[in-house]
C-alpha atoms as a PDB file:
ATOM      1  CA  UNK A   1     -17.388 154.461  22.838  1.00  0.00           C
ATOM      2  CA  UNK A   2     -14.621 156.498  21.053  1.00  0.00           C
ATOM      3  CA  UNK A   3     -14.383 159.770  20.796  1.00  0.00           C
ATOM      4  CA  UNK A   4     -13.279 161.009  16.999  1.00  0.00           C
ATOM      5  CA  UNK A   5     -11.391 163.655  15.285  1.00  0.00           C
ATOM      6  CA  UNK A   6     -12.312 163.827  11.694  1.00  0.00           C
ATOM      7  CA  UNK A   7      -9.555 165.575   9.374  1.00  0.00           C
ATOM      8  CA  UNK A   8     -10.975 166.578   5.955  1.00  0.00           C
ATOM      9  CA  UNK A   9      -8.218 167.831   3.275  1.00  0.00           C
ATOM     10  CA  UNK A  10      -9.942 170.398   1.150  1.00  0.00           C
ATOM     11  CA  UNK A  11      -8.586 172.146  -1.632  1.00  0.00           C
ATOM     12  CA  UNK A  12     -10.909 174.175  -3.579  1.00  0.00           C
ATOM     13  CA  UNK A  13     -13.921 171.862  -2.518  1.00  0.00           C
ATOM     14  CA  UNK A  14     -16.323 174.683  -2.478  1.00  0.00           C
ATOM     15  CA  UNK A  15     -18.694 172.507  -4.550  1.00  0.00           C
ATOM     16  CA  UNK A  16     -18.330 168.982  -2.869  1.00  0.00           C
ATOM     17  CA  UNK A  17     -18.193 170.255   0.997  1.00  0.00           C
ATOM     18  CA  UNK A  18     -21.194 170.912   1.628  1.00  0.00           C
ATOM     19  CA  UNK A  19     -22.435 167.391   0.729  1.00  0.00           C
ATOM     20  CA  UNK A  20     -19.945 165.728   2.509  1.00  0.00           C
ATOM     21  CA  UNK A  21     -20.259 167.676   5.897  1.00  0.00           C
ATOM     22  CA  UNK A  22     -24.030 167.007   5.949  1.00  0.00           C
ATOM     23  CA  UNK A  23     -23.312 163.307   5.460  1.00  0.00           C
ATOM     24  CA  UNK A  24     -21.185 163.374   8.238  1.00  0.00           C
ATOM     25  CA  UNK A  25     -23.271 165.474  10.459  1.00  0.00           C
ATOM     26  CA  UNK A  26     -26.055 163.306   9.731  1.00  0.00           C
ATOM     27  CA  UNK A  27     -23.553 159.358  10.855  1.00  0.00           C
ATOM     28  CA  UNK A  28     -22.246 161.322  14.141  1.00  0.00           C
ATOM     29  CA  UNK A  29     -25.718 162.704  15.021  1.00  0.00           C
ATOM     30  CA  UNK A  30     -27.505 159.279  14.379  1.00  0.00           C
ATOM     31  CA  UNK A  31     -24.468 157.300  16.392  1.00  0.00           C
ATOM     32  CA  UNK A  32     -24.257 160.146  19.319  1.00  0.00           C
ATOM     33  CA  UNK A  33     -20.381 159.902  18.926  1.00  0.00           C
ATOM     34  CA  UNK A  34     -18.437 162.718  20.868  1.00  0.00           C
ATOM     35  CA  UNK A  35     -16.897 164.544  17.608  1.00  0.00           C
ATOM     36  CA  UNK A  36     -14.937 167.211  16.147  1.00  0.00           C
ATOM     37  CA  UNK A  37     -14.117 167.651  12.325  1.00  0.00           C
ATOM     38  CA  UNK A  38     -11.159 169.755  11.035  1.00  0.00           C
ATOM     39  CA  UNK A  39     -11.271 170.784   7.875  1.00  0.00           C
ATOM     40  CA  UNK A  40      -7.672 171.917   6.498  1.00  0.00           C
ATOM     41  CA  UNK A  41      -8.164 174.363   4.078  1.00  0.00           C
ATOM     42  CA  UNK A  42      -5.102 174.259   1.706  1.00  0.00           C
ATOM     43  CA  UNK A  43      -4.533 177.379  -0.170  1.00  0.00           C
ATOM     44  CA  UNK A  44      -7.513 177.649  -1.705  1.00  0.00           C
ATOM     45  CA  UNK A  45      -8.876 180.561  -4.086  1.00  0.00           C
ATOM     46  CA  UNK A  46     -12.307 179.680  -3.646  1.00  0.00           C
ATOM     47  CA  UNK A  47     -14.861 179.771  -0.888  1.00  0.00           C
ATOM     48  CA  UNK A  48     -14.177 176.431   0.726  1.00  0.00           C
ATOM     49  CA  UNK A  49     -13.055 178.205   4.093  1.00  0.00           C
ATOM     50  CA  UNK A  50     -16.172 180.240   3.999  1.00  0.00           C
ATOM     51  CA  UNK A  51     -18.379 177.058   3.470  1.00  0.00           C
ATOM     52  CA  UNK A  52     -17.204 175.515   5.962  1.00  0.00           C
ATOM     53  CA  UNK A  53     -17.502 178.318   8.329  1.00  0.00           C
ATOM     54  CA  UNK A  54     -21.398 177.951   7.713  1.00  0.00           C
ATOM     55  CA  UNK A  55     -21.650 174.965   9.874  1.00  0.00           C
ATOM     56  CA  UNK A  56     -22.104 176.500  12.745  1.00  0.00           C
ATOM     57  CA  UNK A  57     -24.006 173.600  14.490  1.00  0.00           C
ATOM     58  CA  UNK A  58     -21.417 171.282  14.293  1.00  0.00           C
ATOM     59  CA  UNK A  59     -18.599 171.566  16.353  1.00  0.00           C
ATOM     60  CA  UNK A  60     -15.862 172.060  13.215  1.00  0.00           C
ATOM     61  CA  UNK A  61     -12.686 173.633  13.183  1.00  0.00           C
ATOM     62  CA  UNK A  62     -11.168 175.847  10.339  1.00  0.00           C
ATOM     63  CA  UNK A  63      -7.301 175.658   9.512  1.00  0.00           C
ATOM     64  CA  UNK A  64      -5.888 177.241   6.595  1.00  0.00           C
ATOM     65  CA  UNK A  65      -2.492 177.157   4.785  1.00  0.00           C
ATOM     66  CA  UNK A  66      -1.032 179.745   2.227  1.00  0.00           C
ATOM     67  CA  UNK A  67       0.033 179.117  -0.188  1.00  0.00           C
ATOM     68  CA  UNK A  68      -0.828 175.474  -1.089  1.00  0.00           C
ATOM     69  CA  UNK A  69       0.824 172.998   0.700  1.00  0.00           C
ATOM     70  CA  UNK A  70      -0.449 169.868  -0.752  1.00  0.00           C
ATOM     71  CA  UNK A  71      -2.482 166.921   0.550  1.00  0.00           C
ATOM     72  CA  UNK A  72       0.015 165.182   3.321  1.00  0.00           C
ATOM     73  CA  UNK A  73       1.026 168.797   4.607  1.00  0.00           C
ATOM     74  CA  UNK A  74      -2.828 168.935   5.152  1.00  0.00           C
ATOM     75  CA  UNK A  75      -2.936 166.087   6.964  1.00  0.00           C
ATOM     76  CA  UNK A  76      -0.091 166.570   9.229  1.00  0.00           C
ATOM     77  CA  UNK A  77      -1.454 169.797  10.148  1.00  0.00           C
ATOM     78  CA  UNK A  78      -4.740 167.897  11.066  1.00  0.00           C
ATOM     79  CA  UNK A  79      -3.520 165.111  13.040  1.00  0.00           C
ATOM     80  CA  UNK A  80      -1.202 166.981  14.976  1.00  0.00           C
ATOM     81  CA  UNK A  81      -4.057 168.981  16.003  1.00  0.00           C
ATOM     82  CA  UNK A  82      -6.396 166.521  16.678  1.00  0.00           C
ATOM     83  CA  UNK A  83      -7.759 166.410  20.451  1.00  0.00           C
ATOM     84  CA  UNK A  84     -10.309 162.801  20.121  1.00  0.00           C
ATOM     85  CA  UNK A  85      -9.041 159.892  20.973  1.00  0.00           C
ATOM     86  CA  UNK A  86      -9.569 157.950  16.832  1.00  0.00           C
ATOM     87  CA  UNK A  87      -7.910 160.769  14.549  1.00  0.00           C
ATOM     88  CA  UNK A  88      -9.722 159.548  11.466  1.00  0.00           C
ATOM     89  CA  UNK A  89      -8.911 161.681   8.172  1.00  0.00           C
ATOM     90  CA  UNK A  90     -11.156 161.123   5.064  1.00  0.00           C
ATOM     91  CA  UNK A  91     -11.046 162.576   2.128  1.00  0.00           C
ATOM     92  CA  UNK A  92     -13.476 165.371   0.567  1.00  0.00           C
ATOM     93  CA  UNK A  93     -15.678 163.751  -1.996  1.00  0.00           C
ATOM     94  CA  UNK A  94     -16.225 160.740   0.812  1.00  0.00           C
ATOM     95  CA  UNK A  95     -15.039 158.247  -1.871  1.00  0.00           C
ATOM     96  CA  UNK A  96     -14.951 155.764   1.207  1.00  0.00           C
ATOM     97  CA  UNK A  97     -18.360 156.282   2.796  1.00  0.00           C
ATOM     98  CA  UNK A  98     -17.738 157.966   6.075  1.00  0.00           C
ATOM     99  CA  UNK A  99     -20.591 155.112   7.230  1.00  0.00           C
ATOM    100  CA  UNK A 100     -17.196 153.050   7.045  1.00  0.00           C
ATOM    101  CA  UNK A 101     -15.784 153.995  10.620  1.00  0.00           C
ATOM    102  CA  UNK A 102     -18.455 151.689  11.899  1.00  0.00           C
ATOM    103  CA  UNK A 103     -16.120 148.727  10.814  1.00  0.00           C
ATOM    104  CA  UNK A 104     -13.225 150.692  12.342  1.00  0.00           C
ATOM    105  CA  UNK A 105     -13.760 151.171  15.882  1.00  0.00           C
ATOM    106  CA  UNK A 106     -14.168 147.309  16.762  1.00  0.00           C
ATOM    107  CA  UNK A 107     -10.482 146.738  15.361  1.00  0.00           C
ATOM    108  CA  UNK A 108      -9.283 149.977  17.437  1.00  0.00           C
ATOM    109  CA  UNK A 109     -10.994 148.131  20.586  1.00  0.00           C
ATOM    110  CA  UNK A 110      -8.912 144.779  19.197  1.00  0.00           C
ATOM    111  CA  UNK A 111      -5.992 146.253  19.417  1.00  0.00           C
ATOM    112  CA  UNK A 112      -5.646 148.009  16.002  1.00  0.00           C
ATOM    113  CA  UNK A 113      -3.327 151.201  16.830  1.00  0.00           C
ATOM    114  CA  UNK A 114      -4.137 152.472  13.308  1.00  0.00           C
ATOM    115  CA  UNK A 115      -6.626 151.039  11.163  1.00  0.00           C
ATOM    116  CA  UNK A 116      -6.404 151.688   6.744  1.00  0.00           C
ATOM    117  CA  UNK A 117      -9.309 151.076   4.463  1.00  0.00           C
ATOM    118  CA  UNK A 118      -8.356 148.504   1.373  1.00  0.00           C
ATOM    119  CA  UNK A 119      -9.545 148.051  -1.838  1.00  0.00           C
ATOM    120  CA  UNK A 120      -7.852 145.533  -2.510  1.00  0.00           C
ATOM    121  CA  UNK A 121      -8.685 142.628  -0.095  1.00  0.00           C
ATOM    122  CA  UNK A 122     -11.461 140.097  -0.225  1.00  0.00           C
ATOM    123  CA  UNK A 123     -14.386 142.341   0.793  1.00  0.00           C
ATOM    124  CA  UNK A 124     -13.864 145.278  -0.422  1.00  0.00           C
ATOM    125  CA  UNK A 125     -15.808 146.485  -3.739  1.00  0.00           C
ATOM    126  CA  UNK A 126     -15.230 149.399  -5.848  1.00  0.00           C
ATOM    127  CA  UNK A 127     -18.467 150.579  -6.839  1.00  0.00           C
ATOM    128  CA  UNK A 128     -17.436 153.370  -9.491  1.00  0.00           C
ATOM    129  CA  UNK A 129     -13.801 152.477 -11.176  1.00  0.00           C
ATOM    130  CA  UNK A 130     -11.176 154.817 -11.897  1.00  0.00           C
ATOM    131  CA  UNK A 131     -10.134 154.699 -15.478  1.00  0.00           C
ATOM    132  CA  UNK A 132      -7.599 152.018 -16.378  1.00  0.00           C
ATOM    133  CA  UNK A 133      -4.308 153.751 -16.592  1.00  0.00           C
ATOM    134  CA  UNK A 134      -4.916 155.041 -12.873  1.00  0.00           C
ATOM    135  CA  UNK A 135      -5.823 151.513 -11.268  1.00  0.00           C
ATOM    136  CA  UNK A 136      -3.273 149.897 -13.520  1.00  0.00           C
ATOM    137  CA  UNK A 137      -0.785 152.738 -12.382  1.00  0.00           C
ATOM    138  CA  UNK A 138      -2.089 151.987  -8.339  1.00  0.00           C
ATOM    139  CA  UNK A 139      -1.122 148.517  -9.394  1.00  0.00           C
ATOM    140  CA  UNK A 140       2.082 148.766 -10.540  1.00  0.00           C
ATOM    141  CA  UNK A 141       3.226 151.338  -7.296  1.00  0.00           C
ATOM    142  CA  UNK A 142       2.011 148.899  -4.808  1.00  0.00           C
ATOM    143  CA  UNK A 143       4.046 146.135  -6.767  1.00  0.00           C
ATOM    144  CA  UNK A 144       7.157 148.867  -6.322  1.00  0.00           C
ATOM    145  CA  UNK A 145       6.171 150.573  -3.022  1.00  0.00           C
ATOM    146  CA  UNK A 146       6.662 146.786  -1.497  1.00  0.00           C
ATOM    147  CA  UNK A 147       9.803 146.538  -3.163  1.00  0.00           C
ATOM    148  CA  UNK A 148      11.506 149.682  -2.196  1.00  0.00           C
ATOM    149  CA  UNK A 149       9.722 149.653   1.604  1.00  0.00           C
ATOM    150  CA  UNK A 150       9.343 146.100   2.712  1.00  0.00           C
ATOM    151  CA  UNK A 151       5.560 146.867   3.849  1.00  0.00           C
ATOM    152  CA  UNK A 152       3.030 144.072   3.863  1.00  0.00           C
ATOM    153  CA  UNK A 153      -0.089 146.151   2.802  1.00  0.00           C
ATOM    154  CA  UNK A 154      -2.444 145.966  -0.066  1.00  0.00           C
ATOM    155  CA  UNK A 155      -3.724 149.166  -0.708  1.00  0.00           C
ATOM    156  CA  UNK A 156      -1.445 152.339   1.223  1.00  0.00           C
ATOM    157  CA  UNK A 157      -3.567 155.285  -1.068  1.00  0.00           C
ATOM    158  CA  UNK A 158      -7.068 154.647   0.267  1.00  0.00           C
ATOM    159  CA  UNK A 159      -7.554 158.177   1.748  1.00  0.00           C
ATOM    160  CA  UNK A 160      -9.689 156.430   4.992  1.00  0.00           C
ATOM    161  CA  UNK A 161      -7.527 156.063   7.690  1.00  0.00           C
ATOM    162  CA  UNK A 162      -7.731 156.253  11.232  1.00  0.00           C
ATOM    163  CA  UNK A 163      -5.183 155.969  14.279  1.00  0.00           C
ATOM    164  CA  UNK A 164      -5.249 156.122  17.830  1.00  0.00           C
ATOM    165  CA  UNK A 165      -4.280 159.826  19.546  1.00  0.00           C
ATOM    166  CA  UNK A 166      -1.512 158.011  21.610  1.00  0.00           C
ATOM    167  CA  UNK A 167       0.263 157.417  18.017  1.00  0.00           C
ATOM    168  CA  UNK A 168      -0.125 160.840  16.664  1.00  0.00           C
ATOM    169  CA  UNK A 169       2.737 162.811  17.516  1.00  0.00           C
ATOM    170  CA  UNK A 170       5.083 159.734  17.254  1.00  0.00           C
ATOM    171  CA  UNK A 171       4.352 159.126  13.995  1.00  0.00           C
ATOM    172  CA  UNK A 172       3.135 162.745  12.510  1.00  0.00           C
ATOM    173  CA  UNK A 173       6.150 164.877  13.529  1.00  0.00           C
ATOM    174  CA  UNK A 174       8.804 162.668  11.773  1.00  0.00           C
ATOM    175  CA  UNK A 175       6.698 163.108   8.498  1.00  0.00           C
ATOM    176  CA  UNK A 176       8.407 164.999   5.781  1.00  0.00           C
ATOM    177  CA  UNK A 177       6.136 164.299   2.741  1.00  0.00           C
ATOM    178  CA  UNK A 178       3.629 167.201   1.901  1.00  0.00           C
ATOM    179  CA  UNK A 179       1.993 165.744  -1.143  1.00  0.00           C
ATOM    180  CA  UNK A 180       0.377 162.458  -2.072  1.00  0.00           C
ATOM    181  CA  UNK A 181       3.362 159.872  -0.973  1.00  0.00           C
ATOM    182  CA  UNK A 182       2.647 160.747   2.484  1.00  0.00           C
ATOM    183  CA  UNK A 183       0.159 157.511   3.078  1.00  0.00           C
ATOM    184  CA  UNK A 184       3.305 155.242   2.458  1.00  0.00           C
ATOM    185  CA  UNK A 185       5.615 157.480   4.612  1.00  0.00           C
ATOM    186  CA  UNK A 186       3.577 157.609   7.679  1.00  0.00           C
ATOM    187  CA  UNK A 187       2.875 153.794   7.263  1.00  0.00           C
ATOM    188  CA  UNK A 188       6.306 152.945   6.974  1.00  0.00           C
ATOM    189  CA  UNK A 189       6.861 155.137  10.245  1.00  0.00           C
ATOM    190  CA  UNK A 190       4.076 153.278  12.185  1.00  0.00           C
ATOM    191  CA  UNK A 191       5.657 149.877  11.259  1.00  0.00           C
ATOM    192  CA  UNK A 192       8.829 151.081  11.952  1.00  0.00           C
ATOM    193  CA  UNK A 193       7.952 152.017  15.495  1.00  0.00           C
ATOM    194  CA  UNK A 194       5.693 148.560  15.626  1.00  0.00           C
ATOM    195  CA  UNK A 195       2.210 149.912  15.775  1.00  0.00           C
ATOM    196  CA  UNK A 196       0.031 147.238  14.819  1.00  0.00           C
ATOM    197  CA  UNK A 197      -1.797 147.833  11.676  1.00  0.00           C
ATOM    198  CA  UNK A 198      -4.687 146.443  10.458  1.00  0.00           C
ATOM    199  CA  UNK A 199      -6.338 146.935   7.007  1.00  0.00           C
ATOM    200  CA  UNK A 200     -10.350 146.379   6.410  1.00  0.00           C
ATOM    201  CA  UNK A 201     -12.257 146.054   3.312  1.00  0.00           C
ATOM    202  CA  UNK A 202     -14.149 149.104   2.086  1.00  0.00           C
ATOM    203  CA  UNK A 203     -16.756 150.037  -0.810  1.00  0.00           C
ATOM    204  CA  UNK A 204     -14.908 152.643  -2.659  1.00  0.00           C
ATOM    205  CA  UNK A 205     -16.157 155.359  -5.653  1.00  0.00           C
ATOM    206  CA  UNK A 206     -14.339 157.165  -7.845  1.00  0.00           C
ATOM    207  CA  UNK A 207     -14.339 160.636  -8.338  1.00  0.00           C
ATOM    208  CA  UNK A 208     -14.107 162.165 -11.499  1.00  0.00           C
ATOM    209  CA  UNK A 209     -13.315 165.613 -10.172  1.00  0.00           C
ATOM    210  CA  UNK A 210     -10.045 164.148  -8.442  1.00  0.00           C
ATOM    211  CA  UNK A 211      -7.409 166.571  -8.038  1.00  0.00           C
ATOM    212  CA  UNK A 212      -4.486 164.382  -8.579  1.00  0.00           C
ATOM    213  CA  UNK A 213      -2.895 164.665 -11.952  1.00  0.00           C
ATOM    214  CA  UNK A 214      -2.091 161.132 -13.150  1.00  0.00           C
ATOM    215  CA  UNK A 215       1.488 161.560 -14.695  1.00  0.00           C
ATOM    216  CA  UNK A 216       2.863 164.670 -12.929  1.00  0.00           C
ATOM    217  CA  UNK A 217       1.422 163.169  -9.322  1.00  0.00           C
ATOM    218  CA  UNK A 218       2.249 159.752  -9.895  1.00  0.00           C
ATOM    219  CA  UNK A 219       5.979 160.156 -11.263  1.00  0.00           C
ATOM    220  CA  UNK A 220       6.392 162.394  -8.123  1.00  0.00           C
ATOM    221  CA  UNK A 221       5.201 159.662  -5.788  1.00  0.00           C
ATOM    222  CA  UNK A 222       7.472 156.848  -7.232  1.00  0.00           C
ATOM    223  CA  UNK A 223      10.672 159.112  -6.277  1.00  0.00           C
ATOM    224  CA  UNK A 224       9.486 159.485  -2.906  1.00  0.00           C
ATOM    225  CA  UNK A 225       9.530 155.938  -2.326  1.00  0.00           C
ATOM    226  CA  UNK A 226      13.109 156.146  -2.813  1.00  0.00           C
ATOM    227  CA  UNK A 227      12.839 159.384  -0.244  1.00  0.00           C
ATOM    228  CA  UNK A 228      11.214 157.187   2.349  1.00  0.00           C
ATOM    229  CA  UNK A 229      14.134 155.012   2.381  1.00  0.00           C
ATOM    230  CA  UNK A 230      16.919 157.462   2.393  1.00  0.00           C
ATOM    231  CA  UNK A 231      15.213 158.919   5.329  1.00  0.00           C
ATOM    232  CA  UNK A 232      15.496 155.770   7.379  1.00  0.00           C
ATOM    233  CA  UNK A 233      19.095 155.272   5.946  1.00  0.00           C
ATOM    234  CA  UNK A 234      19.466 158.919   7.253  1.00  0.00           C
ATOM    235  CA  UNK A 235      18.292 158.387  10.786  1.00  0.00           C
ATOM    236  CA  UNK A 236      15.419 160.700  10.605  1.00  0.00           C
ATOM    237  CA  UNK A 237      12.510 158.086  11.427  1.00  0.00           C
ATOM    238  CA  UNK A 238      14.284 157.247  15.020  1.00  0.00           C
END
């Protein structure tokens, strides 16, 4: 059985942490996996480091940035500090049930070096839709992202991923994206260095309480496409 290194992003998740730490307390206990969680405390100005802090009986790590860094910083900061042999980062409000992994670990023992939830491949169901201008917005950047990148994948943004520790520093140190492009960057780095990639159907909720903000986010993440590229051009993903 795998070991696992579970990276949460949290950003003034004061509210939803709890919640989402006794789920996964209660899917490690019941499957006796050897665990740690890191939760990467981005800047925030409310008592999400603190709430964390409370779970003392679980064997959880603490990092913190300041200021705010954003989402992919957080999860570069995670990975690289991972010590498990699955680095599996989810996000806060468990919009992918963290019951999920159970689908990952057979692919990692196939041969999977890194493993991506989908929502959009036959199986997967999304319980609680986001409204339409986001999924028709997810639509249209996965019709670009391929474009611009060349990668065969459905869904890039599902934040449920999980990769072997052997891949970590390869692919983590040459990121350069701190905010929500990341997924595609570190995907594109993977195939670029030929890990093999394999994405599995997920259920998948929305959460209203999301933190990205649908034109400012999404206009940002459509010029980093074009980023991703220059840094290849550039030499930087060698």
């Amino acid at each position: 059985m795998y070991s696992i290194s579970i990276i949460i992003p949290a950003y003034n998740e004061e509210q939803r942490l709890p919640a989402t730490l006794e789920k996964i307390k209660t899917y490690v206990t019941a499957r006796q996996y050897d665990y740690e969680i890191i939760v990467v405390n981005d800047g925030s100005t409310d008592k999400t480091a603190g709430v964390a802090e409370t779970f003392k009986d679980l064997n959880l790590r603490v990092l913190t940035h300041s200021p705010n860094r954003g989402k992919g910083y957080c999860i570069k900061t995670g990975m690289l500090n991972a010590k498990k042999d699955i680095a599996l980062f989810t996000d806060a409000d468990l919009s992918t049930p963290i019951e999920f992994f159970d689908t990952f670990a057979p692919l990692h023992e196939s041969g999977a070096d890194i493993v991506i939830a989908s929502r959009d491949i036959k199986g997967a169901a999304v319980k609680l839709a986001q409204p339409f201008f986001r999924e028709f917005g997810g639509k249209v950047f996965n019709l670009l992202m391929r474009l611009v990148t060349g990668l065969p994948i459905h869904d890039t943004q599902c934040g449920f991923k999980s990769f072997k520790r052997e891949t970590l520093e390869s692919i983590f140190k040459r990121q350069t994206i701190p905010g929500f492009g990341f997924d595609v960057e570190v995907l594109y780095i993977a195939h670029k260095l030929g890990y093999k990639i394999k994405e599995t159907p997920v259920d998948w909720f929305d959460s209203p309480a999301t933190k990205v903000n649908f034109l400012k986010d999404s206009t940002k993440m459509f010029a980093e496409l074009f980023k991703i590229r220059a840094n290849d051009f550039n030499g930087l993903y060698k």
